[in-house]
C-alpha atoms as a PDB file:
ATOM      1  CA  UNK A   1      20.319  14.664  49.615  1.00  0.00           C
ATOM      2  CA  UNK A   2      16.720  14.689  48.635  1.00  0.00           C
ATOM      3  CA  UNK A   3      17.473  17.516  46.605  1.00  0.00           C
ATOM      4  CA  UNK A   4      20.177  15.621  44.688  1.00  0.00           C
ATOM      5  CA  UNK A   5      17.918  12.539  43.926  1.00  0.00           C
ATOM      6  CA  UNK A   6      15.283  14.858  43.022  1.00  0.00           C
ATOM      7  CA  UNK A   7      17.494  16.466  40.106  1.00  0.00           C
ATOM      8  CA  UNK A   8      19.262  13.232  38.837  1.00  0.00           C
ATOM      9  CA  UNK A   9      15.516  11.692  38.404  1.00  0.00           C
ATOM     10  CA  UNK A  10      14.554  14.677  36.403  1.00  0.00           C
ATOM     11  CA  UNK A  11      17.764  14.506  34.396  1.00  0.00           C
ATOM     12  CA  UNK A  12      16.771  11.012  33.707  1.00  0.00           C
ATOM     13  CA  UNK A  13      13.704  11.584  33.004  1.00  0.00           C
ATOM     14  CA  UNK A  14      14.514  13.862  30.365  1.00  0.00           C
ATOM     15  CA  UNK A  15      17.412  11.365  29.088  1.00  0.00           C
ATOM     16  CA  UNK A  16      14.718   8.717  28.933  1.00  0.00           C
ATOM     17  CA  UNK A  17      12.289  11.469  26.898  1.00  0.00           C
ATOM     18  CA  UNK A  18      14.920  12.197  24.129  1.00  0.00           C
ATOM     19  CA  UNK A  19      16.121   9.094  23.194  1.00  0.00           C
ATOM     20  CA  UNK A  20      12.625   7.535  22.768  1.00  0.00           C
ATOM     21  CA  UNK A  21      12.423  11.114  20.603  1.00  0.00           C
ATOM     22  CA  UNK A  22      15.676  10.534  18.581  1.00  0.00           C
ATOM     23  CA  UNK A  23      14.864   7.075  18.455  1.00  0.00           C
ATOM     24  CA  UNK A  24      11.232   8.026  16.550  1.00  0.00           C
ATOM     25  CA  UNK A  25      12.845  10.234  14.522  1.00  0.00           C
ATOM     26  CA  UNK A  26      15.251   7.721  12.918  1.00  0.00           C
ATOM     27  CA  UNK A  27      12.600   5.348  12.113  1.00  0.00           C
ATOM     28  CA  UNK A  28      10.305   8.121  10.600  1.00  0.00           C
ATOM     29  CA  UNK A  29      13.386   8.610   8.371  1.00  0.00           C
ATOM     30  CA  UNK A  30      14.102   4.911   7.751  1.00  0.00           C
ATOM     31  CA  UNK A  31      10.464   4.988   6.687  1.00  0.00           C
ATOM     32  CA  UNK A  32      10.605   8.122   3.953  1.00  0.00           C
ATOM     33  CA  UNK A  33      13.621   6.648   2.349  1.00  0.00           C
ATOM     34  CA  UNK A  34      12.517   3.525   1.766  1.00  0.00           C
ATOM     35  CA  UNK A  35       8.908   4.867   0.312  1.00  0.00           C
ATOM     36  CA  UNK A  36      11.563   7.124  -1.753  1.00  0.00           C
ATOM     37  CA  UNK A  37      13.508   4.013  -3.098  1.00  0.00           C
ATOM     38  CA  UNK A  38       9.977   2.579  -4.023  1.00  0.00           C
ATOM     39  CA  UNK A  39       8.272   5.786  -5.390  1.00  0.00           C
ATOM     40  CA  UNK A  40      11.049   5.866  -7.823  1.00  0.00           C
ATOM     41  CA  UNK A  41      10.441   2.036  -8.834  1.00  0.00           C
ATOM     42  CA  UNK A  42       6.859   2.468  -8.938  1.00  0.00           C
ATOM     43  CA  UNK A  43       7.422   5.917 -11.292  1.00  0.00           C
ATOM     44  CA  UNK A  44       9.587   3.671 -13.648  1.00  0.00           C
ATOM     45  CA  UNK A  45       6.959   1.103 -13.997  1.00  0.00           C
ATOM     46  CA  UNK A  46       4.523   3.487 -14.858  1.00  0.00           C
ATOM     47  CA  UNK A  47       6.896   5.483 -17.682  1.00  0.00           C
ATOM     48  CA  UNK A  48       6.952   2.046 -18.866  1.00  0.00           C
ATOM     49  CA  UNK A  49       2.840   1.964 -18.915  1.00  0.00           C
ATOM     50  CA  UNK A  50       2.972  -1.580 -16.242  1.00  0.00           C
ATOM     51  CA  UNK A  51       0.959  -1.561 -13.471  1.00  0.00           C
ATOM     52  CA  UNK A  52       3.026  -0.729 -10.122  1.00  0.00           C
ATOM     53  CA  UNK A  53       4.331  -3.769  -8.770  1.00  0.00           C
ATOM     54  CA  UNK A  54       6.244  -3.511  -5.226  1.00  0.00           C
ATOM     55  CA  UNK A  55       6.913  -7.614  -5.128  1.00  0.00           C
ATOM     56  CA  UNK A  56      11.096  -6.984  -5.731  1.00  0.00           C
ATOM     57  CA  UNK A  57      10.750  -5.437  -2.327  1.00  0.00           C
ATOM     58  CA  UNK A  58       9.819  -8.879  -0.913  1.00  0.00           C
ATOM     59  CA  UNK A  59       7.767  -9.313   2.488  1.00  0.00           C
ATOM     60  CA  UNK A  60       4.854  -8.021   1.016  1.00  0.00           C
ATOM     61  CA  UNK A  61       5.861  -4.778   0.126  1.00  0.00           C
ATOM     62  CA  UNK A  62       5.960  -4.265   4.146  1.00  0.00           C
ATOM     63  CA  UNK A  63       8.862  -2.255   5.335  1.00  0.00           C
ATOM     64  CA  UNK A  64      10.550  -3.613   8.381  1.00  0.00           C
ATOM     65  CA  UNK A  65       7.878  -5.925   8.732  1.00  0.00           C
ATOM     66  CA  UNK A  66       5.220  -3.570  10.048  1.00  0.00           C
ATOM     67  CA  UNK A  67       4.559  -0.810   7.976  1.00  0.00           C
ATOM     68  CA  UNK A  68       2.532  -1.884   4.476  1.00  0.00           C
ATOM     69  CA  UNK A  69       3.284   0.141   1.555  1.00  0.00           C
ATOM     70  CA  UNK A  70       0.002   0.069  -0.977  1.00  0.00           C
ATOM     71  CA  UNK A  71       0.563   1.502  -4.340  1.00  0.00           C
ATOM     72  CA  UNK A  72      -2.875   2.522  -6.323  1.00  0.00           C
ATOM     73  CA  UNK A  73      -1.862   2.227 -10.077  1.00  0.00           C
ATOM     74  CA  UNK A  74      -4.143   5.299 -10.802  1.00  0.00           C
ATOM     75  CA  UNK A  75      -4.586   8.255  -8.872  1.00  0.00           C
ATOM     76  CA  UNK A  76      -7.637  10.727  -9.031  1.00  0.00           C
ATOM     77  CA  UNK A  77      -9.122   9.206 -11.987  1.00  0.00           C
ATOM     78  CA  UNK A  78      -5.405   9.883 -13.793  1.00  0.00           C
ATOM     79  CA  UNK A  79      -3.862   6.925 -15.143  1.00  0.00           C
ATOM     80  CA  UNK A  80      -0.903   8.842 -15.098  1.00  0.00           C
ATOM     81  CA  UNK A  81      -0.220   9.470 -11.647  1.00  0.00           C
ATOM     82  CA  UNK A  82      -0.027   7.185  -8.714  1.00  0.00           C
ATOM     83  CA  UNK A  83       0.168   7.113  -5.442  1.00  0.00           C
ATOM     84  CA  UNK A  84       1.766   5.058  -2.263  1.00  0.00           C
ATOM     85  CA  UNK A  85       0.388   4.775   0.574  1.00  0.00           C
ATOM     86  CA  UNK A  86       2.422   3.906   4.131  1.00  0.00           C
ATOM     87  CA  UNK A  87       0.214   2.427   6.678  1.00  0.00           C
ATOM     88  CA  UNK A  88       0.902   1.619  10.397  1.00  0.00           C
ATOM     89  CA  UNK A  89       3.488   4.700  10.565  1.00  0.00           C
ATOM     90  CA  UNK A  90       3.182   5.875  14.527  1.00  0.00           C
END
Protein backbone atom coordinates (compact mmCIF):
# COMPACT_ATOMS: atom_id res chain seq x y z
CA UNK A 1 0.00 0.00 0.00
CA UNK A 2 2.84 2.28 0.81
CA UNK A 3 4.19 1.45 -2.37
CA UNK A 4 1.03 2.57 -4.19
CA UNK A 5 0.84 6.02 -2.39
CA UNK A 6 4.40 6.38 -2.98
CA UNK A 7 3.91 6.18 -6.94
CA UNK A 8 0.57 8.17 -7.23
CA UNK A 9 2.48 11.14 -5.22
CA UNK A 10 5.25 11.00 -7.70
CA UNK A 11 2.80 10.87 -10.59
CA UNK A 12 1.38 13.94 -9.10
CA UNK A 13 4.14 15.45 -8.56
CA UNK A 14 5.14 15.32 -11.99
CA UNK A 15 1.40 16.32 -13.13
CA UNK A 16 1.78 19.32 -10.86
CA UNK A 17 5.53 20.03 -12.61
CA UNK A 18 4.15 20.09 -16.25
CA UNK A 19 1.30 22.05 -16.09
CA UNK A 20 3.02 24.92 -14.18
CA UNK A 21 5.59 24.15 -17.39
CA UNK A 22 2.85 24.26 -20.12
CA UNK A 23 1.27 26.87 -18.29
CA UNK A 24 4.79 29.17 -18.60
CA UNK A 25 5.08 28.32 -21.88
CA UNK A 26 1.73 29.77 -23.05
CA UNK A 27 2.30 32.99 -21.43
CA UNK A 28 5.93 33.29 -22.85
CA UNK A 29 4.01 32.95 -26.15
CA UNK A 30 1.14 35.31 -25.27
CA UNK A 31 4.05 37.63 -24.53
CA UNK A 32 6.11 37.33 -28.13
CA UNK A 33 2.95 37.85 -30.03
CA UNK A 34 1.84 40.67 -28.58
CA UNK A 35 5.56 42.44 -28.72
CA UNK A 36 5.09 41.10 -32.52
CA UNK A 37 1.70 42.97 -33.00
CA UNK A 38 3.55 46.09 -31.52
CA UNK A 39 6.99 45.75 -33.28
CA UNK A 40 5.06 45.94 -36.42
CA UNK A 41 3.14 49.24 -35.20
CA UNK A 42 6.17 50.71 -33.90
CA UNK A 43 8.09 49.78 -37.54
CA UNK A 44 5.14 51.65 -39.30
CA UNK A 45 5.54 54.69 -37.24
CA UNK A 46 8.98 54.89 -37.92
CA UNK A 47 8.61 54.32 -42.06
CA UNK A 48 6.45 57.17 -41.44
CA UNK A 49 9.55 59.17 -39.63
CA UNK A 50 7.02 59.63 -36.01
CA UNK A 51 8.41 58.82 -32.99
CA UNK A 52 7.15 55.23 -31.68
CA UNK A 53 4.12 55.66 -29.83
CA UNK A 54 2.60 52.37 -28.04
CA UNK A 55 -0.54 54.55 -26.40
CA UNK A 56 -3.31 52.59 -28.99
CA UNK A 57 -2.27 49.65 -26.90
CA UNK A 58 -3.84 51.33 -23.84
CA UNK A 59 -2.76 50.42 -20.10
CA UNK A 60 0.40 51.90 -20.55
CA UNK A 61 1.75 49.97 -23.15
CA UNK A 62 1.75 47.08 -20.31
CA UNK A 63 0.74 43.73 -21.58
CA UNK A 64 -1.62 41.87 -19.35
CA UNK A 65 -1.06 44.33 -16.85
CA UNK A 66 2.40 43.28 -15.73
CA UNK A 67 4.80 43.17 -18.30
CA UNK A 68 5.88 46.99 -19.63
CA UNK A 69 6.78 47.22 -23.14
CA UNK A 70 9.41 50.39 -23.62
CA UNK A 71 10.10 51.35 -27.13
CA UNK A 72 13.51 53.57 -27.61
CA UNK A 73 12.78 55.64 -30.83
CA UNK A 74 16.54 55.25 -31.78
CA UNK A 75 18.64 52.41 -31.44
CA UNK A 76 22.57 52.39 -31.34
CA UNK A 77 22.92 55.89 -32.28
CA UNK A 78 20.62 54.87 -35.63
CA UNK A 79 17.63 56.84 -36.01
CA UNK A 80 16.58 54.24 -38.15
CA UNK A 81 16.24 51.36 -36.06
CA UNK A 82 14.45 50.84 -32.83
CA UNK A 83 14.05 48.74 -30.35
CA UNK A 84 11.32 47.27 -27.66
CA UNK A 85 12.02 46.31 -24.73
CA UNK A 86 9.68 43.66 -22.47
CA UNK A 87 10.28 44.00 -18.86
CA UNK A 88 9.00 41.85 -15.91
CA UNK A 89 8.97 38.62 -18.32
CA UNK A 90 9.71 35.54 -15.65
Amino acid sequence: MLGVLAVAGVLSIGGVAGYRYAMDKMNANDIINEVKKRAVTASQQRILGQNISLAEYGDNGRIKGIHTVTATNDYAGDKGFFALTVSAVP
